[in-house]
Protein backbone atom coordinates (compact mmCIF):
# COMPACT_ATOMS: atom_id res chain seq x y z
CA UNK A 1 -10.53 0.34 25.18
CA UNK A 2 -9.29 3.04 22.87
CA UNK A 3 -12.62 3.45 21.06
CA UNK A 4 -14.55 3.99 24.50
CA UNK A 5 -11.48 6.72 25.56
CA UNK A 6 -11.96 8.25 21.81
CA UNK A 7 -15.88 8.75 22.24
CA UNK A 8 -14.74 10.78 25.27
CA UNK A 9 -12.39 12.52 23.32
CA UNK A 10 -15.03 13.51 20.71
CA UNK A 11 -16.67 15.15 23.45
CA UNK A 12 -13.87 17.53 24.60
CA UNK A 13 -13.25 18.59 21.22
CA UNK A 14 -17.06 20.03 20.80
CA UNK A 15 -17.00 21.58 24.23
CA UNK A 16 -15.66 25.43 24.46
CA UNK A 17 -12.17 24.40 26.11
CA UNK A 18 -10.83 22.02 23.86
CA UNK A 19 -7.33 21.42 25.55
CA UNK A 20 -5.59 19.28 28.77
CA UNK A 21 -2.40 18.79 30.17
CA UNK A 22 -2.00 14.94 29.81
CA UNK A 23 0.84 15.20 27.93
CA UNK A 24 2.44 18.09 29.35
CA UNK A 25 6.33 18.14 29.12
CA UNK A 26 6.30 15.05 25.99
CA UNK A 27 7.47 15.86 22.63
CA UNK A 28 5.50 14.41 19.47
CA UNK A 29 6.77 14.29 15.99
CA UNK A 30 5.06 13.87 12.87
CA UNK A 31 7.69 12.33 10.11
CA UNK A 32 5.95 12.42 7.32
CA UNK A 33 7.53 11.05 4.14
CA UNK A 34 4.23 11.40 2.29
CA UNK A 35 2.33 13.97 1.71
CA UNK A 36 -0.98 14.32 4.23
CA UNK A 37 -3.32 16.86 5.16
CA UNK A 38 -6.09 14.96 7.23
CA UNK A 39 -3.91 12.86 9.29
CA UNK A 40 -1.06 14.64 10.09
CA UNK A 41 -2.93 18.10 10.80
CA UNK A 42 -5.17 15.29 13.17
CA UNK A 43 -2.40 14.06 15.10
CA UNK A 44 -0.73 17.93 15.15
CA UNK A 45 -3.89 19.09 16.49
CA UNK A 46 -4.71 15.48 19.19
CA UNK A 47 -1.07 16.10 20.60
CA UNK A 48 -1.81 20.31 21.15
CA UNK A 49 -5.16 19.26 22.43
CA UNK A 50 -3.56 17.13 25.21
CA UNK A 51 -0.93 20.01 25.75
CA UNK A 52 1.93 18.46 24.25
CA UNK A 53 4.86 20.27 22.14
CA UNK A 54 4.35 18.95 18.48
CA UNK A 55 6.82 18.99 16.16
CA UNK A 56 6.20 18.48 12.09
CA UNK A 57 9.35 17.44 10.56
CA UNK A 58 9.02 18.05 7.11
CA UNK A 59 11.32 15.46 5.11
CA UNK A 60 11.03 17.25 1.68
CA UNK A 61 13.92 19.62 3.67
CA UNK A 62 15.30 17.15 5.57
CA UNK A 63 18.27 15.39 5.67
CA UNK A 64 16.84 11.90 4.60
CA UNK A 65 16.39 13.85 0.58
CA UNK A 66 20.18 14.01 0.64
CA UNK A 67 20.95 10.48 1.42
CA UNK A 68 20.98 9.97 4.93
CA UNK A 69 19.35 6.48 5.94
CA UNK A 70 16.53 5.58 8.05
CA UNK A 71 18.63 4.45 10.54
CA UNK A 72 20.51 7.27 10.33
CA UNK A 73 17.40 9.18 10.61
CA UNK A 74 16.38 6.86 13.63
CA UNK A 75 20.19 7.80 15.76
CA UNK A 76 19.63 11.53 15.60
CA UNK A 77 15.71 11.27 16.74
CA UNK A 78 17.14 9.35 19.77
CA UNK A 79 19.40 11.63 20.96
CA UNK A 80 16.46 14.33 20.80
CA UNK A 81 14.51 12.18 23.26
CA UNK A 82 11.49 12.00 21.63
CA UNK A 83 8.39 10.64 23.56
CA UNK A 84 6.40 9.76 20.53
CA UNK A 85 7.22 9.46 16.93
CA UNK A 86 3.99 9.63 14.22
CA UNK A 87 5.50 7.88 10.91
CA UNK A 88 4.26 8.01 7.58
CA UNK A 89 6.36 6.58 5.02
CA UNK A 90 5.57 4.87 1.23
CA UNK A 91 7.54 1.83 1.83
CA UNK A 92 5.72 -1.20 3.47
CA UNK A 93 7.35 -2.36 6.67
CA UNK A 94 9.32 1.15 6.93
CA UNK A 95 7.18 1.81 10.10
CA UNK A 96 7.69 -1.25 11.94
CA UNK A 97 11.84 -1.16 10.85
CA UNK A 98 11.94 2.34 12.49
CA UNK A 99 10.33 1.46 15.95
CA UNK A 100 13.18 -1.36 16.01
CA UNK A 101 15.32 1.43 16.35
CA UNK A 102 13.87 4.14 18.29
CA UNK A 103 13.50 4.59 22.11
CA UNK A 104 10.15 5.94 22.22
CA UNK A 105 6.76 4.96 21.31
CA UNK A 106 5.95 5.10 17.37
CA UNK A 107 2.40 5.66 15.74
CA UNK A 108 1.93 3.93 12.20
CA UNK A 109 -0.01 6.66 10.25
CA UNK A 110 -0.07 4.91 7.16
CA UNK A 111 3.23 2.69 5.38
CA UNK A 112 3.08 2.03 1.67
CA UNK A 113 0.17 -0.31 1.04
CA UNK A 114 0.29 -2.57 4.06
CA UNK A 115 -1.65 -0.79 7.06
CA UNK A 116 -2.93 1.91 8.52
CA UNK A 117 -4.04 1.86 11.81
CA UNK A 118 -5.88 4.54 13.09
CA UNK A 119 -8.14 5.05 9.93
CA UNK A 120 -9.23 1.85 10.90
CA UNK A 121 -9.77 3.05 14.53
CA UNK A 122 -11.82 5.64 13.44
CA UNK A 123 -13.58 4.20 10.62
CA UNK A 124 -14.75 1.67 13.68
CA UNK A 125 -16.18 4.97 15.94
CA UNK A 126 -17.60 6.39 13.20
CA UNK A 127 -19.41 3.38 12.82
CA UNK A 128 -19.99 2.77 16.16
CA UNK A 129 -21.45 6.03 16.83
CA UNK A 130 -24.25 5.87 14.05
CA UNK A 131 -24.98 2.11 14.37
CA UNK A 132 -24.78 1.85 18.35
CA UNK A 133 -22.61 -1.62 17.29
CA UNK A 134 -19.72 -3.40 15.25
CA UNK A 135 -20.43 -6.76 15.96
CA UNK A 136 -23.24 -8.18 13.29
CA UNK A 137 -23.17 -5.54 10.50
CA UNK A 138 -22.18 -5.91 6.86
CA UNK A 139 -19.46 -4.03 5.52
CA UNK A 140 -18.87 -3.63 1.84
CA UNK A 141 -15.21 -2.29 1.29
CA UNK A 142 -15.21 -1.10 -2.76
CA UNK A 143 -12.69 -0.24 -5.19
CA UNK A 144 -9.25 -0.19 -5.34
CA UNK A 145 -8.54 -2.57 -2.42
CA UNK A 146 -4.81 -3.90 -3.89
CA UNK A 147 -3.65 -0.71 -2.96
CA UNK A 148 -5.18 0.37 0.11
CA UNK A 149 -3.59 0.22 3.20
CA UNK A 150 -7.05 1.42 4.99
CA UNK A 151 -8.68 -1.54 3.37
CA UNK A 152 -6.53 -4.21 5.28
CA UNK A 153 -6.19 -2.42 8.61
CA UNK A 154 -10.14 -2.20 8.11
CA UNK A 155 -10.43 -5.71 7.20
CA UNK A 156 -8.53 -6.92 10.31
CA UNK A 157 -9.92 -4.65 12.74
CA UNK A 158 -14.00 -5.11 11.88
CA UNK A 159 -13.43 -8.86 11.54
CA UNK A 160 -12.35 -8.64 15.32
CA UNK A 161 -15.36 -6.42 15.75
CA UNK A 162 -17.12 -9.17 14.99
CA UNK A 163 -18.69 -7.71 11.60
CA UNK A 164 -19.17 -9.07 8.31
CA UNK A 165 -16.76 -7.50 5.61
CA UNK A 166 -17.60 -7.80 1.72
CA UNK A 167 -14.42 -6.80 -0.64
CA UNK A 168 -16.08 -5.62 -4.13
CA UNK A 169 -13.91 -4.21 -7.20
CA UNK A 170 -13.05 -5.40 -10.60
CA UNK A 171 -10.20 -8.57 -10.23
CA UNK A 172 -7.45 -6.39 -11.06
CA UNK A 173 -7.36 -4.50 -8.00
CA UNK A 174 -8.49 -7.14 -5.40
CA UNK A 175 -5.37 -8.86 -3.54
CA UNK A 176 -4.83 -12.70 -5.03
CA UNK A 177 -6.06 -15.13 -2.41
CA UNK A 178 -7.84 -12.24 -0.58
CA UNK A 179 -10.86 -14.76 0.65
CA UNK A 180 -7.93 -15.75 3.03
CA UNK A 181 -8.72 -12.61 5.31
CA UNK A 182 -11.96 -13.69 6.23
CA UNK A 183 -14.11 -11.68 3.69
CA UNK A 184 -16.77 -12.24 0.50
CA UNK A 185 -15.51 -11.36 -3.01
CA UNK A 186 -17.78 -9.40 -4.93
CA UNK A 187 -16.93 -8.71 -8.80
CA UNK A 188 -20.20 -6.97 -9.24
CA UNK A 189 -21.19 -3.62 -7.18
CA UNK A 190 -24.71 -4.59 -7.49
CA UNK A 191 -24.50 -8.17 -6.15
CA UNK A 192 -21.93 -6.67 -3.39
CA UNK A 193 -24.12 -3.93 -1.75
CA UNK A 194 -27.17 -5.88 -1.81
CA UNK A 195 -28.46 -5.37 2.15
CA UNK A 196 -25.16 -4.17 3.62
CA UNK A 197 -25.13 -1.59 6.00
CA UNK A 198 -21.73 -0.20 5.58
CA UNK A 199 -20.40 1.42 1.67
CA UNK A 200 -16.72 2.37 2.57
CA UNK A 201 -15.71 3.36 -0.73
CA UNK A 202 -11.61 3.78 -1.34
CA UNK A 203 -10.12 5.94 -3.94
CA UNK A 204 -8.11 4.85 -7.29
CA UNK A 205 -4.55 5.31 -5.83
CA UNK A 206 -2.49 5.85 -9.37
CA UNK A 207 0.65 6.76 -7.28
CA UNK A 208 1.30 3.61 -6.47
CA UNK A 209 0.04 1.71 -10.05
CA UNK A 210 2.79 0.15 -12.18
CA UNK A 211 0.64 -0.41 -15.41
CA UNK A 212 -3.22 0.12 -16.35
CA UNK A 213 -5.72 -1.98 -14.17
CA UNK A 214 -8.63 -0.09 -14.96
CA UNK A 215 -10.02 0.74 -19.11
CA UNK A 216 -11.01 4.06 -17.87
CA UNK A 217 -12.36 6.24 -15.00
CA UNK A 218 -15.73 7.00 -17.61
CA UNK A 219 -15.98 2.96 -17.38
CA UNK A 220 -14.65 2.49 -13.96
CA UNK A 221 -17.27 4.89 -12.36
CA UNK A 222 -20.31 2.79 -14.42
CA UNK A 223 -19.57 -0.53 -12.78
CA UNK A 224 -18.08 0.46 -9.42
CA UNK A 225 -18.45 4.15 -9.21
CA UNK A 226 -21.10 4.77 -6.06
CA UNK A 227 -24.23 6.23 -7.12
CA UNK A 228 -27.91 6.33 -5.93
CA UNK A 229 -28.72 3.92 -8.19
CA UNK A 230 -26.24 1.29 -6.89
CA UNK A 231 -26.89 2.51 -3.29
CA UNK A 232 -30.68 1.37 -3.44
CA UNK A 233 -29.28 -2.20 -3.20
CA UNK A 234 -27.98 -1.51 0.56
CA UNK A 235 -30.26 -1.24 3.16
CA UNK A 236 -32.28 1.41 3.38
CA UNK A 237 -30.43 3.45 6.21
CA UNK A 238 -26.86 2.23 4.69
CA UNK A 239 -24.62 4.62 5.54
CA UNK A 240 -21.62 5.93 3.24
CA UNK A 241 -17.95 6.45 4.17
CA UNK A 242 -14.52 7.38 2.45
CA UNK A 243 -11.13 7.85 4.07
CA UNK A 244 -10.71 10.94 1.84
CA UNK A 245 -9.14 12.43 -0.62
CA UNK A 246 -12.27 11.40 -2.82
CA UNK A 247 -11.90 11.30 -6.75
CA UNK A 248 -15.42 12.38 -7.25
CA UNK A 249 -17.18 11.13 -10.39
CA UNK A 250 -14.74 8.28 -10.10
CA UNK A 251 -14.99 5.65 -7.40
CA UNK A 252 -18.29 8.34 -5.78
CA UNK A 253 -21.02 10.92 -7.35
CA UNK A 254 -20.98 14.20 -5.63
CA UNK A 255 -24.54 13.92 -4.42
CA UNK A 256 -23.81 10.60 -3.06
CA UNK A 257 -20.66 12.24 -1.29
CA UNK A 258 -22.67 15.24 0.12
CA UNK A 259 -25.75 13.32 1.29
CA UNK A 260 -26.39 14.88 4.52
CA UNK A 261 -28.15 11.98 5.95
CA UNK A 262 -26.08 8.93 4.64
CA UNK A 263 -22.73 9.72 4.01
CA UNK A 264 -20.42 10.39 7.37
CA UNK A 265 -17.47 11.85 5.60
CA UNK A 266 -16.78 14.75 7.45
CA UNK A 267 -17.64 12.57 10.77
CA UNK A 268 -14.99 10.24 9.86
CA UNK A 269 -12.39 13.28 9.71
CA UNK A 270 -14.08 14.48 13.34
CA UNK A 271 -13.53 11.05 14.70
CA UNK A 272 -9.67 11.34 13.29
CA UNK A 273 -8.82 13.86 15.76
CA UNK A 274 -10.59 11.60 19.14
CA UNK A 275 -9.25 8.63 17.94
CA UNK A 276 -5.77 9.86 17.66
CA UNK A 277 -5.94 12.12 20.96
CA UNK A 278 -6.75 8.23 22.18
CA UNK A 279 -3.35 6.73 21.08
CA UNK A 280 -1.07 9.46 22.43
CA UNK A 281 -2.81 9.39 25.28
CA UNK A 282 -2.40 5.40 25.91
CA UNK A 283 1.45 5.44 24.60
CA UNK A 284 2.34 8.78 26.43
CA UNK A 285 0.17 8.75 29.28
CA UNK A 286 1.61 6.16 31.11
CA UNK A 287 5.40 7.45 30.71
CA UNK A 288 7.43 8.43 33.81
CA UNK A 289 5.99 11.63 35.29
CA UNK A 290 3.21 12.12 33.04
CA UNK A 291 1.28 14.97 34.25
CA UNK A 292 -2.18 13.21 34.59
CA UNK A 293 -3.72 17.12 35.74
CA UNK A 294 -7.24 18.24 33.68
């Protein structure tokens, strides 16, 4: 199970000698057609750890801003013989279009506002590791869920988990017909934290808005901004999570965001590195004359 191989991972990565030679001889590329610091500088630094070469192509000065196509794009990173291909991209279904037409393995790190994978993966160990379980806890997912890719990957993956998921944000940016997915619809932040023991709160993501769906952040932040106050509704050892970058004093208060004790920010970006480390090593590992040495 990738989780179990990931709370190895997490392991290795606190010892002195961070790095192995699983992947010795493959060849991993980032494509990034988004901007990203957490997740791309994860998977740059999972594929070093397992001793791969790691490549960040950097589309911005590529040949895809001067008109070539993603199939195009897909033909020249087969004849380089890739092993495995990390795709970012702002266009829904862009991901899955491009594994059609590569030969090697590809890693969906986030397309448009449809999924992204291994948030969800290591949303779930983060989880995991303070809770000691998946199955039987209640998740509240706030804010801007209509845009948020880690939202539905979450969704799917903790209802397999066997946990409870609560969506909670003002109608206009909750998905029409959302109950569908197996979760409770909260319209009120107070009513929706009440005795969870999950607050996985999501950023306003104005890049991808076409119109206003909120009055304003000074009114957004009093109904479904994160603060102590709405926090004493959870249970009393509720832990707090964001996929990052936060919009603090928007969808989170600072000291809610810093809590030493409650929030697991910075252990969510920790558990980004394992997690991915995980996936290369169960899509590359297994290749022809992988170099299974320590």
């Amino acid at each position: 199970m990738l989780l179990d191989m990931a709370d190895g991972y997490v392991e290795q990565n606190r010892s002195l000698d961070k790095r192995k030679n699983l992947l010795r001889g493959r060849t991993v590329v980032n494509l990034f057609f988004e901007n990203s610091t957490r997740t791309r500088t994860s998977f740059e630094l999972a594929g070093k750890r397992l001793g791969a070469d790691v490549i960040n192509m950097q589309v911005s000065a590529s040949s895809v801003q001067k008109g070539e196509t993603l199939i195009d794009t897909a033909m020249t990173l087969n004849a380089m013989h890739l092993d495995v291909l990390v795709v970012r991209h702002p266009d829904s279904g862009a991901v899955k279009l491009l594994s059609e037409k590569v030969n090697c393995a590809v890693i969906n790190g986030g397309d448009g506002s449809h999924e992204h994978p291994t948030q969800a993966l290591l949303d779930a160990l983060t989880i995991r590791r303070r809770k000691g379980r998946l199955s039987g806890l209640t998740v509240a997912i706030c804010g801007d869920v209509l845009h948020s890719r880690v939202a539905r990957s979450n969704i799917h993956l903790l209802n397999v988990m066997g946990a409870r998921v609560r969506l909670v944000g003002p109608r206009t940016l909750l998905p029409s017909q959302v109950e569908r997915m197996g979760v409770e619809v909260f319209h009120d932040m107070r009513a929706g934290l009440e005795d969870v023991d999950v607050v996985m709160m999501l950023r306003i993501q104005n890049e991808r808005m076409r119109g206003n769906f909120i009055p304003s952040i000074r009114e957004y932040f009093h109904f479904f901004g994160l603060d102590y106050d709405k926090l004493a509704l959870a249970k009393p050892d509720a832990v707090i999570m964001h996929p990052g970058p936060m919009n603090r004093g928007v969808e989170i208060d600072s000291d809610v965001a810093d809590d030493v004790e409650r929030s697991l920010i910075r252990e969510q970006v920790e558990m980004g590195v394992a997690v991915r480390m995980a996936c290369l090593h169960a899509l590359a590992g297994p290749l022809p004359n992988a170099d299974g040495g320590a």
